[in-house]
C-alpha atoms as a PDB file:
ATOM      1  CA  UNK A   1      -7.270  26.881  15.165  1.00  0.00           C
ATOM      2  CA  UNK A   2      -5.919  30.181  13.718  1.00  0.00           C
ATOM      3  CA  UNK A   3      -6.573  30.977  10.196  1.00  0.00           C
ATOM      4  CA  UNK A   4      -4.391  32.781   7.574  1.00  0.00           C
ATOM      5  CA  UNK A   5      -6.724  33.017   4.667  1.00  0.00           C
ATOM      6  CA  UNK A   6      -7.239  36.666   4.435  1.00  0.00           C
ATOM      7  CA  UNK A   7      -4.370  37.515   2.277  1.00  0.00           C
ATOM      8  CA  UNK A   8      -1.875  35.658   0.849  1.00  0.00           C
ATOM      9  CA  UNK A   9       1.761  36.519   2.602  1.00  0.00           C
ATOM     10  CA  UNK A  10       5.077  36.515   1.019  1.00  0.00           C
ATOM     11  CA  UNK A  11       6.956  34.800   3.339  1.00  0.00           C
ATOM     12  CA  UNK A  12       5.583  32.288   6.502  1.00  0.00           C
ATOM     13  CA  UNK A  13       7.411  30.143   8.767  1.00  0.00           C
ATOM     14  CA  UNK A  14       5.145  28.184  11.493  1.00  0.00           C
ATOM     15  CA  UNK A  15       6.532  26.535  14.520  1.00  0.00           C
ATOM     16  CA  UNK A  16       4.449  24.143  16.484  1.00  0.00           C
ATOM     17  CA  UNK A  17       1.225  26.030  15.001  1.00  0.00           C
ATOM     18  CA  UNK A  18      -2.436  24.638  14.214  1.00  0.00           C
ATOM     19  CA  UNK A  19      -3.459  26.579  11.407  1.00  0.00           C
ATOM     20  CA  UNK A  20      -6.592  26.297   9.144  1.00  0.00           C
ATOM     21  CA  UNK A  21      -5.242  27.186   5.872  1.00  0.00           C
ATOM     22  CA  UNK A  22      -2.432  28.955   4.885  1.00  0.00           C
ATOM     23  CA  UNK A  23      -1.352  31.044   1.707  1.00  0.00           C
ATOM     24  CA  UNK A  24       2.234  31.997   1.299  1.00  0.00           C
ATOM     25  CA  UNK A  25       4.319  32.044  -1.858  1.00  0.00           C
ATOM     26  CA  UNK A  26       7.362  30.282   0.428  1.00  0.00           C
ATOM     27  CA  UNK A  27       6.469  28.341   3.200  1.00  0.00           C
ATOM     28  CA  UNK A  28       8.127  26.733   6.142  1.00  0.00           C
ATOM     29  CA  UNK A  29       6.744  24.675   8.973  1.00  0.00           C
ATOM     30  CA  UNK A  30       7.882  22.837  11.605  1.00  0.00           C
ATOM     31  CA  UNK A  31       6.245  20.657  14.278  1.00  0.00           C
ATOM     32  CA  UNK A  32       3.104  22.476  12.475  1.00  0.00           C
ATOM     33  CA  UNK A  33      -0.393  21.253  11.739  1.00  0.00           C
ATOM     34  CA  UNK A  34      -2.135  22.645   8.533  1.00  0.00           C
ATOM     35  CA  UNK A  35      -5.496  21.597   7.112  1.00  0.00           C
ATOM     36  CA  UNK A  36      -5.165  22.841   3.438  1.00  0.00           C
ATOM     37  CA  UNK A  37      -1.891  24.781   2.484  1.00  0.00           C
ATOM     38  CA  UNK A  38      -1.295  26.557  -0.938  1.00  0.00           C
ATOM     39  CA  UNK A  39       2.133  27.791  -1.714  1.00  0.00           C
ATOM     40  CA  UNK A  40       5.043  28.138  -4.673  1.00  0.00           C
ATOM     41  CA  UNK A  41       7.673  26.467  -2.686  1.00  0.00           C
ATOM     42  CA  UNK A  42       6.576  24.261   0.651  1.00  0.00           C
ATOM     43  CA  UNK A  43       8.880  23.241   3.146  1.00  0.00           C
ATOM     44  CA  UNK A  44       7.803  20.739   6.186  1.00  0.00           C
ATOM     45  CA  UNK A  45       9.446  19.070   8.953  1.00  0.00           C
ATOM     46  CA  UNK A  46       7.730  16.929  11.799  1.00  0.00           C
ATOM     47  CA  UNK A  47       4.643  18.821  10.365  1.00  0.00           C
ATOM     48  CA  UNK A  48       1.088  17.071   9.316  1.00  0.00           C
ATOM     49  CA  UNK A  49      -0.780  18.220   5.995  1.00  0.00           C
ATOM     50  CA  UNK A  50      -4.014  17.782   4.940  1.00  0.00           C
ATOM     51  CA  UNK A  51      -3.919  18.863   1.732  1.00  0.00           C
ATOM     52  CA  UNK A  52      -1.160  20.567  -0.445  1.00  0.00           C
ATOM     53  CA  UNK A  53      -0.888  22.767  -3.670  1.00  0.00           C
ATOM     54  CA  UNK A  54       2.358  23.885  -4.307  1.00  0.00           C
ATOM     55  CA  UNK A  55       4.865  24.132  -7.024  1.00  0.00           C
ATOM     56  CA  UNK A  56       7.942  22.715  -5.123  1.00  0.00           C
ATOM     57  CA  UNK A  57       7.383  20.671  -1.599  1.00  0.00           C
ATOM     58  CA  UNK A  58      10.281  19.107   0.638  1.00  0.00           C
ATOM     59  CA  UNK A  59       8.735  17.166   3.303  1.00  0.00           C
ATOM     60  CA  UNK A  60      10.892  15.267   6.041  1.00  0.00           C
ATOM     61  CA  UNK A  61       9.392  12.904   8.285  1.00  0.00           C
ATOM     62  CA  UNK A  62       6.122  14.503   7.816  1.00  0.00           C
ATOM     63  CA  UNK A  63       2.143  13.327   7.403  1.00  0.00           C
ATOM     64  CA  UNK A  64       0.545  14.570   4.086  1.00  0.00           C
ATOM     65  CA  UNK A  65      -2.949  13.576   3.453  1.00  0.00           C
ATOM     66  CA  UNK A  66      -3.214  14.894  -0.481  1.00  0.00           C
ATOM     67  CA  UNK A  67      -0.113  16.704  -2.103  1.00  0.00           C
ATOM     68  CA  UNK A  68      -0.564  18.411  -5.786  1.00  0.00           C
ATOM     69  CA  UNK A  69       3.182  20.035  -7.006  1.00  0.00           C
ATOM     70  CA  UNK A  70       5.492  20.373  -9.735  1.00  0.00           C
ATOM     71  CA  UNK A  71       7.935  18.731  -7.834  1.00  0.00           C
ATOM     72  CA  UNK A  72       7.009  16.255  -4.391  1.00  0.00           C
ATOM     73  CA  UNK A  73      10.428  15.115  -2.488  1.00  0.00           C
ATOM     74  CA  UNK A  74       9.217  12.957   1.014  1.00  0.00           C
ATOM     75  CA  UNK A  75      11.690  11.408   2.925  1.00  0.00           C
ATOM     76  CA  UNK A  76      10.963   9.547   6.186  1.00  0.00           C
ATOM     77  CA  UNK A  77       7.306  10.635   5.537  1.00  0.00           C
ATOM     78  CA  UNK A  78       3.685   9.098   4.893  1.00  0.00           C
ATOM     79  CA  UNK A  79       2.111  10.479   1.933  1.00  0.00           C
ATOM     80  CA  UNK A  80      -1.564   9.703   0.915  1.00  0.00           C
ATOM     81  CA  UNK A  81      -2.133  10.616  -2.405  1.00  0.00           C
ATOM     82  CA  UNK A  82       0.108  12.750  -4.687  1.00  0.00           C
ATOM     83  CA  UNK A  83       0.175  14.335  -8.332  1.00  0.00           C
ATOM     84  CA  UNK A  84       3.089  15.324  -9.709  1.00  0.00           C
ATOM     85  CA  UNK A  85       5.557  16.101 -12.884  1.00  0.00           C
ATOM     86  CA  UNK A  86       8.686  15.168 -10.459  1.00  0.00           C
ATOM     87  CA  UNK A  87       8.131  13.265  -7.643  1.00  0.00           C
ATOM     88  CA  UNK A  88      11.140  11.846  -4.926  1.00  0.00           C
ATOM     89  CA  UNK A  89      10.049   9.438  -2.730  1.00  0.00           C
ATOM     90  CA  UNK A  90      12.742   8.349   0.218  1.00  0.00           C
ATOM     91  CA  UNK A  91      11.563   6.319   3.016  1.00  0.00           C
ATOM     92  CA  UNK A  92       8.340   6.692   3.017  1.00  0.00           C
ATOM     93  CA  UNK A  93       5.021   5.120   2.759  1.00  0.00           C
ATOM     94  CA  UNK A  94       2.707   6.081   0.243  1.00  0.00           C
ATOM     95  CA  UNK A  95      -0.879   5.218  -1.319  1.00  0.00           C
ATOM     96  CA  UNK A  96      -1.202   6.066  -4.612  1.00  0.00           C
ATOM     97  CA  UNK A  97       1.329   8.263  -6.751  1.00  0.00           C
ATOM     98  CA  UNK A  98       0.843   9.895  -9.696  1.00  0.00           C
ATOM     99  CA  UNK A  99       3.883  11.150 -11.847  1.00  0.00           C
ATOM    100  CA  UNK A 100       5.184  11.998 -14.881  1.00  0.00           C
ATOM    101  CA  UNK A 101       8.636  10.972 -13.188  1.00  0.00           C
ATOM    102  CA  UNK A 102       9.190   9.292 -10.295  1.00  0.00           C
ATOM    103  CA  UNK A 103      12.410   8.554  -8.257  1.00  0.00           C
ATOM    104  CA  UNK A 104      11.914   5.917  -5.566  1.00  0.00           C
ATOM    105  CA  UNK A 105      14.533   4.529  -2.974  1.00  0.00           C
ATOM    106  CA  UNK A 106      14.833   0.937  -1.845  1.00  0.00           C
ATOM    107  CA  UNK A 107      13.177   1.766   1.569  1.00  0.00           C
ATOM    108  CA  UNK A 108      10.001   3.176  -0.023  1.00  0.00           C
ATOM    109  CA  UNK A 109       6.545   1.447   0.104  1.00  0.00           C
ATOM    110  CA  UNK A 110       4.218   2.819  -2.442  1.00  0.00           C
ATOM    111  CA  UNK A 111       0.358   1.615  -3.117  1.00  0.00           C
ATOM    112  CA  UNK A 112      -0.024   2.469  -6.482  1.00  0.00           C
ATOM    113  CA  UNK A 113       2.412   4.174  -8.386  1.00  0.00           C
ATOM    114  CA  UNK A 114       1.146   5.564 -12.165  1.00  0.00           C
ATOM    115  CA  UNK A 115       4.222   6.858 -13.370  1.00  0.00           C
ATOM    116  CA  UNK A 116       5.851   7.639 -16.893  1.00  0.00           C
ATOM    117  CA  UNK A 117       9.223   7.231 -16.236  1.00  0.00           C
ATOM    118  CA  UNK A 118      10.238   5.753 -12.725  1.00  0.00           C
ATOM    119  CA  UNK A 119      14.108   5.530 -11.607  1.00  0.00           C
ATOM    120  CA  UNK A 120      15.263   3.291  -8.558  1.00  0.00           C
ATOM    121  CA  UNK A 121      14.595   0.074  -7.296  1.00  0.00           C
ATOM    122  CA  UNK A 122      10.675   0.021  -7.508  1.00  0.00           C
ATOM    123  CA  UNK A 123       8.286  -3.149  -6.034  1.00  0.00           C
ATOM    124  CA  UNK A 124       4.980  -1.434  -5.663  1.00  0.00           C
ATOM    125  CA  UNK A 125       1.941  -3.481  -3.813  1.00  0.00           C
ATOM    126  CA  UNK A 126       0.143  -3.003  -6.728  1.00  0.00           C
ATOM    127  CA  UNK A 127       0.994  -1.831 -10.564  1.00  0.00           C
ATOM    128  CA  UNK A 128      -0.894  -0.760 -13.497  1.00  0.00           C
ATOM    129  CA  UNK A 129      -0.789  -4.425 -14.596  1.00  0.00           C
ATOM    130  CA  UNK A 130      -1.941  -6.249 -11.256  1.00  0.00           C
ATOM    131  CA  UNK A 131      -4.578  -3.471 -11.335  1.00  0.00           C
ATOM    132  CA  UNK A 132      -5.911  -4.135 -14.457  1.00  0.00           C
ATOM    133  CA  UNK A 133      -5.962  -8.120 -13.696  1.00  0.00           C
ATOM    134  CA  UNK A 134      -7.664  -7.428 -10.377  1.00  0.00           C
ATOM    135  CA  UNK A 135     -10.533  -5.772 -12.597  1.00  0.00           C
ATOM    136  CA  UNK A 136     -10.790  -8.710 -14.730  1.00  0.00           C
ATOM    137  CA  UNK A 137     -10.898 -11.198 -12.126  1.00  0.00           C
ATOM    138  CA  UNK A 138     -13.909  -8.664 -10.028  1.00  0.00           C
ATOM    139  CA  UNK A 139     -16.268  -9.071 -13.232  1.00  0.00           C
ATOM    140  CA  UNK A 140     -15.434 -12.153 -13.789  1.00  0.00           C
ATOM    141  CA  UNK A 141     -16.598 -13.453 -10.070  1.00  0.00           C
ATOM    142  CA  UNK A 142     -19.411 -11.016 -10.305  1.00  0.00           C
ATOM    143  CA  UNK A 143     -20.783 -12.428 -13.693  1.00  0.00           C
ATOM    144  CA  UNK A 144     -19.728 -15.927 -12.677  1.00  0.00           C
ATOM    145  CA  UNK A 145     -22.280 -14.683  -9.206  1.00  0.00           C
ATOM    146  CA  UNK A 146     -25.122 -13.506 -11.325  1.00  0.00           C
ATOM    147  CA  UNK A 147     -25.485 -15.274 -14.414  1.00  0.00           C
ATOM    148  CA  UNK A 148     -29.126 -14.434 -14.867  1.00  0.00           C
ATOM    149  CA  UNK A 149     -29.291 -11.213 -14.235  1.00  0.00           C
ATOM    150  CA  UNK A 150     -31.478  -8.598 -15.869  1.00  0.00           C
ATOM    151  CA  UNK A 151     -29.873  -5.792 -17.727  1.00  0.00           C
ATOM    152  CA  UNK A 152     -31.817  -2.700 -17.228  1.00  0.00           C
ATOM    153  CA  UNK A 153     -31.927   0.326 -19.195  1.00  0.00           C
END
């Protein structure tokens, strides 16, 4: 695997690269693989991501593992975990989203979504709600399992 970490770079553009990690204020890959990329404005196609810190990503059909940005649009993508003020999510599949606005499409699966304000036609696996029953119902069976005991200190 190459690696780009020495200096930052203005501009990169990867095509059908395997590549470490990678600092660039804009970048672009396609049919790339990058374990950890940091950049202001991100810009994937066909291209697997461990993990991403950018201000602005646009993702198509791509695989990110862990995505932190201002703004997160995905379409035809899977997307592990993301934090975000904006994020777009167009069919995809994603674990757990975290947003201070999300936009979701009809052909979206999302895990968890923790969201502030959400637009489109949302059904995630599991809400805030089901979430917070699920906990219930866990100490419940596991007080219910061990009435007796002992607290210790």
């Amino acid at each position: 695997m190459s690696d780009a970490h020495a200096q930052p770079i203005p501009i990169g553009t990867a095509y059908q690269a395997r590549i470490d990690h990678l600092e660039a204020e804009a970048l672009s890959l396609e049919q790339s693989a990058v374990q950890s990329a940091q950049a202001g404005t991100l810009a994937a196609h066909l291209s697997p991501i461990g993990r991403a810190r950018t201000e602005h990503m646009e993702a198509q059909a791509s695989a990110i593992g862990m995505a932190h940005a201002q703004d997160i649009r995905l379409r035809g993508g899977i997307l592990g975990l993301a934090q975000a003020a904006q994020a777009t999510i167009s069919r995809s599949v994603a674990g757990l989203v975290q947003a201070d606005q999300a936009h979701i499409d009809d052909e979206a699966v999302i895990g968890l979504l923790l969201a502030g304000r959400v637009s489109g036609n949302v059904r995630p696996i599991v809400d805030l709600r089901g979430v917070l029953v699920l906990g219930l119902v866990i100490g419940l069976v596991l007080k219910l399992a061990r009435p007796n005991a002992k607290k210790t200190p």
